[in-house]
C-alpha atoms as a PDB file:
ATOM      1  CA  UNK A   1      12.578   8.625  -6.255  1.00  0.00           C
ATOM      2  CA  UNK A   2      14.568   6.983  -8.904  1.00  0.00           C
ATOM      3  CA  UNK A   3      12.376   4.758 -11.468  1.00  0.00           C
ATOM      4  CA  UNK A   4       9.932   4.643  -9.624  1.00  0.00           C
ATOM      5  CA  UNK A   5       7.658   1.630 -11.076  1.00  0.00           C
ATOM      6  CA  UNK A   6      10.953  -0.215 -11.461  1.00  0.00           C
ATOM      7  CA  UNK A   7      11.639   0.462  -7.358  1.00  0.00           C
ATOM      8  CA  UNK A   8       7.883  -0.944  -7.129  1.00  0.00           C
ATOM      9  CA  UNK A   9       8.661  -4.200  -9.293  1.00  0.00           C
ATOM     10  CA  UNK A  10      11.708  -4.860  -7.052  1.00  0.00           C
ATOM     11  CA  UNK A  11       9.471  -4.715  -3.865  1.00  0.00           C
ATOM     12  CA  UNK A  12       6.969  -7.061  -4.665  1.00  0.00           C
ATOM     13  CA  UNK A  13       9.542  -9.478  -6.325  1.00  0.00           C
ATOM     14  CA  UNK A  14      11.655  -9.239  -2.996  1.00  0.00           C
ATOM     15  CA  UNK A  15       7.799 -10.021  -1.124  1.00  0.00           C
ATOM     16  CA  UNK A  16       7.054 -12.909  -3.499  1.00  0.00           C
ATOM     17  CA  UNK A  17      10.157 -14.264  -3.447  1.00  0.00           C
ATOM     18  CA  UNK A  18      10.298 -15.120  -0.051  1.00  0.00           C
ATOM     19  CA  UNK A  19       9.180 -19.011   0.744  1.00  0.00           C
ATOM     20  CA  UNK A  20       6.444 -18.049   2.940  1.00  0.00           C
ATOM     21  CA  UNK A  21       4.198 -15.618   0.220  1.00  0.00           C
ATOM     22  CA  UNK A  22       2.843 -15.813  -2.353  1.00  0.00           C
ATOM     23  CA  UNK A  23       1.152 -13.592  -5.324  1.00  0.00           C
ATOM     24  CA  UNK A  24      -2.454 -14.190  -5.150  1.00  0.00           C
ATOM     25  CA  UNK A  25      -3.651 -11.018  -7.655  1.00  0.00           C
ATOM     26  CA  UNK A  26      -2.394  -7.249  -8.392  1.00  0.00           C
ATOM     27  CA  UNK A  27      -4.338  -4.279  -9.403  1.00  0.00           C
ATOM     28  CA  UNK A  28      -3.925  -1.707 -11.980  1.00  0.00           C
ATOM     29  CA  UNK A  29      -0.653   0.174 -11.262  1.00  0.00           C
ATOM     30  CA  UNK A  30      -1.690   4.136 -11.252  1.00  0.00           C
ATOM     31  CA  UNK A  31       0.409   7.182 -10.574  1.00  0.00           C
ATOM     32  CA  UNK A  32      -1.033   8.999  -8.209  1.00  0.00           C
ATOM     33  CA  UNK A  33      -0.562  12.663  -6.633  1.00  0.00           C
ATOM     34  CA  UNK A  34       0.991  13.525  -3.396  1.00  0.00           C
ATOM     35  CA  UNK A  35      -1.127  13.747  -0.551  1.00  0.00           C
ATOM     36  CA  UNK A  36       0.426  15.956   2.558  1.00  0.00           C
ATOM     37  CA  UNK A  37       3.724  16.769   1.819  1.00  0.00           C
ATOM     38  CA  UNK A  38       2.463  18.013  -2.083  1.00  0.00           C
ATOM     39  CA  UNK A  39       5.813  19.432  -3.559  1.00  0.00           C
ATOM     40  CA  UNK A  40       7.299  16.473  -4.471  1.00  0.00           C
ATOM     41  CA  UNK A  41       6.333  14.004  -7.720  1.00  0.00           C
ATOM     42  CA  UNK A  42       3.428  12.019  -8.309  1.00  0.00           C
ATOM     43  CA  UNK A  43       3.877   8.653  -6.968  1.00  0.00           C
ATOM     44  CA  UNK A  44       3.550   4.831  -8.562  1.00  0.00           C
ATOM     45  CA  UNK A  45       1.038   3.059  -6.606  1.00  0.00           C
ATOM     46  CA  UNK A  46      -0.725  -0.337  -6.642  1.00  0.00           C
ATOM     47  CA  UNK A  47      -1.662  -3.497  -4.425  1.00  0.00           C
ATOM     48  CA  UNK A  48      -0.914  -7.181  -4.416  1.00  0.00           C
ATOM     49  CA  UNK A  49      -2.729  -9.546  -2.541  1.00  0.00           C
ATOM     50  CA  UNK A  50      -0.544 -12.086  -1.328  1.00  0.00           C
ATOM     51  CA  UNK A  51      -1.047 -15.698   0.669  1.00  0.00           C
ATOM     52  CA  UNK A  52       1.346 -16.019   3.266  1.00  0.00           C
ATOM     53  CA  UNK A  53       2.103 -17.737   6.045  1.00  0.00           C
ATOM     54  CA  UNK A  54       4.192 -15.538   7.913  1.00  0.00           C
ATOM     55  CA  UNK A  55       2.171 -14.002  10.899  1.00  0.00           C
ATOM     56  CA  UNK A  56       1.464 -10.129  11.000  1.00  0.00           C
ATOM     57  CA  UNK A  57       4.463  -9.225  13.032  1.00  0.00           C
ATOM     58  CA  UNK A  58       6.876 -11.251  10.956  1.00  0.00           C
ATOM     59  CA  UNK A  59       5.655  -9.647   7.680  1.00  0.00           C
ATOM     60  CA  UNK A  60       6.298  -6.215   8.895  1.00  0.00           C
ATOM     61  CA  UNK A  61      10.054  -7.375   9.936  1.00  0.00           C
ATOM     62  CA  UNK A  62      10.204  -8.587   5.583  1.00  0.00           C
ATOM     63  CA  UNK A  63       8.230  -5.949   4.427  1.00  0.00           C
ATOM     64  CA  UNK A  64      10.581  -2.893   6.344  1.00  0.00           C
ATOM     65  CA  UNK A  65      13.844  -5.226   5.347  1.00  0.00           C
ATOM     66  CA  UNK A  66      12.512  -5.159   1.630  1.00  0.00           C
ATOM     67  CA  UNK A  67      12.267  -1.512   1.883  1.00  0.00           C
ATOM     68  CA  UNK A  68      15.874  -1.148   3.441  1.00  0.00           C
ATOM     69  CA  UNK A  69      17.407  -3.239   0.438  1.00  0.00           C
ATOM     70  CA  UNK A  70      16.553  -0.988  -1.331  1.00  0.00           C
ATOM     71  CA  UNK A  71      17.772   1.754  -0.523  1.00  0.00           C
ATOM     72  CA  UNK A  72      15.015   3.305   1.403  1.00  0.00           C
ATOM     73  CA  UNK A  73      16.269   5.577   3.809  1.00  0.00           C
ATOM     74  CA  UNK A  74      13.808   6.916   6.596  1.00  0.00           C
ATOM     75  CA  UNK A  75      14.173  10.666   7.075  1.00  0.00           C
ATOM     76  CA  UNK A  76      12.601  13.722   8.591  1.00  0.00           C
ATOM     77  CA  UNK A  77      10.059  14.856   6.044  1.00  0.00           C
ATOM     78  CA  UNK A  78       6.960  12.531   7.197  1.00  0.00           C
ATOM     79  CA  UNK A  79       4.846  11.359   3.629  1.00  0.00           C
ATOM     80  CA  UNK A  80       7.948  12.610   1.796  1.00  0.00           C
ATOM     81  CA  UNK A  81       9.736  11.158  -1.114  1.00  0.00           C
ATOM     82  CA  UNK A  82      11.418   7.759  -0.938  1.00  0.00           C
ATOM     83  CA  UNK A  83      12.772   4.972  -2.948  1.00  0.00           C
ATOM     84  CA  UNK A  84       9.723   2.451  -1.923  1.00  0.00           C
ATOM     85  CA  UNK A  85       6.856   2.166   0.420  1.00  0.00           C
ATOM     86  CA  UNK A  86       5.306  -0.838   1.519  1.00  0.00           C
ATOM     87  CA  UNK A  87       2.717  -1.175   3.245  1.00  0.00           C
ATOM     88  CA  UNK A  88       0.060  -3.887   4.887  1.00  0.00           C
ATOM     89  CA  UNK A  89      -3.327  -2.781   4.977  1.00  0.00           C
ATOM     90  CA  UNK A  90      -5.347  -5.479   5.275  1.00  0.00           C
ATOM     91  CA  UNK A  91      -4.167  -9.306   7.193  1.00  0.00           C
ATOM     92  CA  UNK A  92      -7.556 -10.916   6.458  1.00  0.00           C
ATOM     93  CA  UNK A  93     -10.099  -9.358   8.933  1.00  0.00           C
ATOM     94  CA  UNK A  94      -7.473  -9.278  11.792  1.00  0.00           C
ATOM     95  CA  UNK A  95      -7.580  -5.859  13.795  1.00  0.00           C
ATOM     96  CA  UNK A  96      -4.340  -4.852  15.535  1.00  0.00           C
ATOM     97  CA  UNK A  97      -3.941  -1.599  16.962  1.00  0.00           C
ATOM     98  CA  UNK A  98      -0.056  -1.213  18.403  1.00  0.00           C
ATOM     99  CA  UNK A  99       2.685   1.465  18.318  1.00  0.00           C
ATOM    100  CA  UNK A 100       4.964  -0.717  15.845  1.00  0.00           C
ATOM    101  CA  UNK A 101       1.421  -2.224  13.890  1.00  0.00           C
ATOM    102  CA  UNK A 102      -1.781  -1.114  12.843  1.00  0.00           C
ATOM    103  CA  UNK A 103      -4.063  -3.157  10.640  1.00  0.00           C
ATOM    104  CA  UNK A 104      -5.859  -2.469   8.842  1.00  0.00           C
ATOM    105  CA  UNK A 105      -3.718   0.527   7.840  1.00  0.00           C
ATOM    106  CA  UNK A 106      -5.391   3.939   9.719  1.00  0.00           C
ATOM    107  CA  UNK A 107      -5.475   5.691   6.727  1.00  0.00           C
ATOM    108  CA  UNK A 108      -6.378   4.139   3.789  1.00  0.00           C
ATOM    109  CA  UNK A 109     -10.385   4.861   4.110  1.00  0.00           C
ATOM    110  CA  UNK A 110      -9.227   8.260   3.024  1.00  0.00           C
ATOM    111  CA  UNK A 111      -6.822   7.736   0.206  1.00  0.00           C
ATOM    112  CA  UNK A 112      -7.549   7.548  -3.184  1.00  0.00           C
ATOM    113  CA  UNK A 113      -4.280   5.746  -4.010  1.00  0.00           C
ATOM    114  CA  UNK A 114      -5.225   3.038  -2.021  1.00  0.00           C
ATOM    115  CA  UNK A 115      -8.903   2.618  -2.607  1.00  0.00           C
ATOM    116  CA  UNK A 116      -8.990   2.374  -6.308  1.00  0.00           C
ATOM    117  CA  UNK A 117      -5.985  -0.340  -6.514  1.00  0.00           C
ATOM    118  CA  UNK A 118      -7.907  -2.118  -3.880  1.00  0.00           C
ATOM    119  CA  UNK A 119     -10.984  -1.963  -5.307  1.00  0.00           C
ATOM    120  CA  UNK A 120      -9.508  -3.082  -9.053  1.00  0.00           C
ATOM    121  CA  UNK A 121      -8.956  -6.602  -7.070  1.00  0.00           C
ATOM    122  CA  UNK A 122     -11.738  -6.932  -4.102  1.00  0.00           C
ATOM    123  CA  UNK A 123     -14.334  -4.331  -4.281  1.00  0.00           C
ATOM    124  CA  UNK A 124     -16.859  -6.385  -2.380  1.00  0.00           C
ATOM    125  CA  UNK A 125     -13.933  -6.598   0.296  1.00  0.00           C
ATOM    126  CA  UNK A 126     -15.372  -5.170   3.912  1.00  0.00           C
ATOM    127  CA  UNK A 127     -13.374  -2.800   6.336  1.00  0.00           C
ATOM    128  CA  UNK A 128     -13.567  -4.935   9.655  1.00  0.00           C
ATOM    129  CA  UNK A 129     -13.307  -1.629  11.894  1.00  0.00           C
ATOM    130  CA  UNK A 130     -15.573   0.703   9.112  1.00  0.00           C
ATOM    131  CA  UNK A 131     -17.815  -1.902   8.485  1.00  0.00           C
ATOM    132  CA  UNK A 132     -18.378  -0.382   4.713  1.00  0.00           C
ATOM    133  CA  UNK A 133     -17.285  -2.346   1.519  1.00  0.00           C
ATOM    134  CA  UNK A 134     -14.067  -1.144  -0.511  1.00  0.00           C
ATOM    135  CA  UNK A 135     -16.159  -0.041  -3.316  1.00  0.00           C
ATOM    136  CA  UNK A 136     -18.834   1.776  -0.688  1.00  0.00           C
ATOM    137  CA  UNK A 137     -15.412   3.445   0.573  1.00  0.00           C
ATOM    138  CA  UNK A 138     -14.301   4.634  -2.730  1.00  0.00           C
ATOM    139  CA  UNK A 139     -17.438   5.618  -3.501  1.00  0.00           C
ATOM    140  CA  UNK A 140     -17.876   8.328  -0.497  1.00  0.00           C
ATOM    141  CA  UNK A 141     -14.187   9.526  -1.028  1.00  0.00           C
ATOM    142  CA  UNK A 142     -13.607  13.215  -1.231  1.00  0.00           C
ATOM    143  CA  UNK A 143     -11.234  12.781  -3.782  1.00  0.00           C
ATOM    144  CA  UNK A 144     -10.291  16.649  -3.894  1.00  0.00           C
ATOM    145  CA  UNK A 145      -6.323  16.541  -3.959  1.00  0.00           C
ATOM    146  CA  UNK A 146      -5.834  13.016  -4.817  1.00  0.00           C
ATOM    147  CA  UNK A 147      -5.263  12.877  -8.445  1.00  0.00           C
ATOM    148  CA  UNK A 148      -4.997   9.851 -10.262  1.00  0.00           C
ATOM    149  CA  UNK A 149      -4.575   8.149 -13.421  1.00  0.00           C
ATOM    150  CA  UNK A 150      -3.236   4.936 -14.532  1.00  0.00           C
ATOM    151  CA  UNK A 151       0.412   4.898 -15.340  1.00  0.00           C
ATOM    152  CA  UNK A 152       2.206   5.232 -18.685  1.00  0.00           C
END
């Protein structure tokens, strides 16, 4: 919603600018098609690695008050459209499985959007639960409704 890479830029700036992380590395930045809910607008999506020494919990309580500085409003229309997303989906090789938390994120093994980006930055990277590389991952994607090109 709105400009979307600009809603993007103001998320990670909000991330980095906190004392406790840092920008390690981004990734291409791609627009990418809906997957889901599909009558909406292709989406901006890329990754950042950060260093940071906030634990798990506490980055999730930053990265959802980014996302609410922003203007993102949580509504009823699950994988809908909204002002930014944020997301973890990797905390080193930590596993953590909890209602409010799950790392490495349950989905990303099967999204396109996620993969590439990922794999622009740490291909080699391993899945601690899958046990399969990032690049192995993207590799064996069925990328059938997940469209993507890099942004203009």
């Amino acid at each position: 919603m709105g400009d979307r890479l600009e809603n993007c830029r103001r998320g990670v700036t909000a991330l980095t600018h906190d004392s406790r992380c840092r920008l390690i590395e981004q990734s291409g930045i791609y627009s990418t098609e809906p997957v889901d809910y599909v009558a909406q607008n292709w989406f901006v999506n890329y990754v950042v690695k950060i260093e940071t020494e906030r634990a798990p919990f506490s980055l999730m309580d930053l990265v959802a008050s980014i996302e609410r500085r922003v203007g993102r409003v949580r509504d009823t229309i699950r994988f809908g459209p909204r002002i930014l997303d944020l997301d973890i989906i990797f905390y080193d090789d930590l596993i953590i499985d909890t209602p409010e938390l799950k790392i490495p994120h349950p989905r990303m093994h099967e999204r396109h959007f996620v993969l590439k980006p990922v794999c622009d930055i740490s291909p080699e990277m391993m899945h601690p639960v899958l046990k399969q590389s990032m690049q192995s991952l993207l590799d064996g994607l069925d990328k059938t409704g997940q469209g993507l090109q890099e942004y203009k």
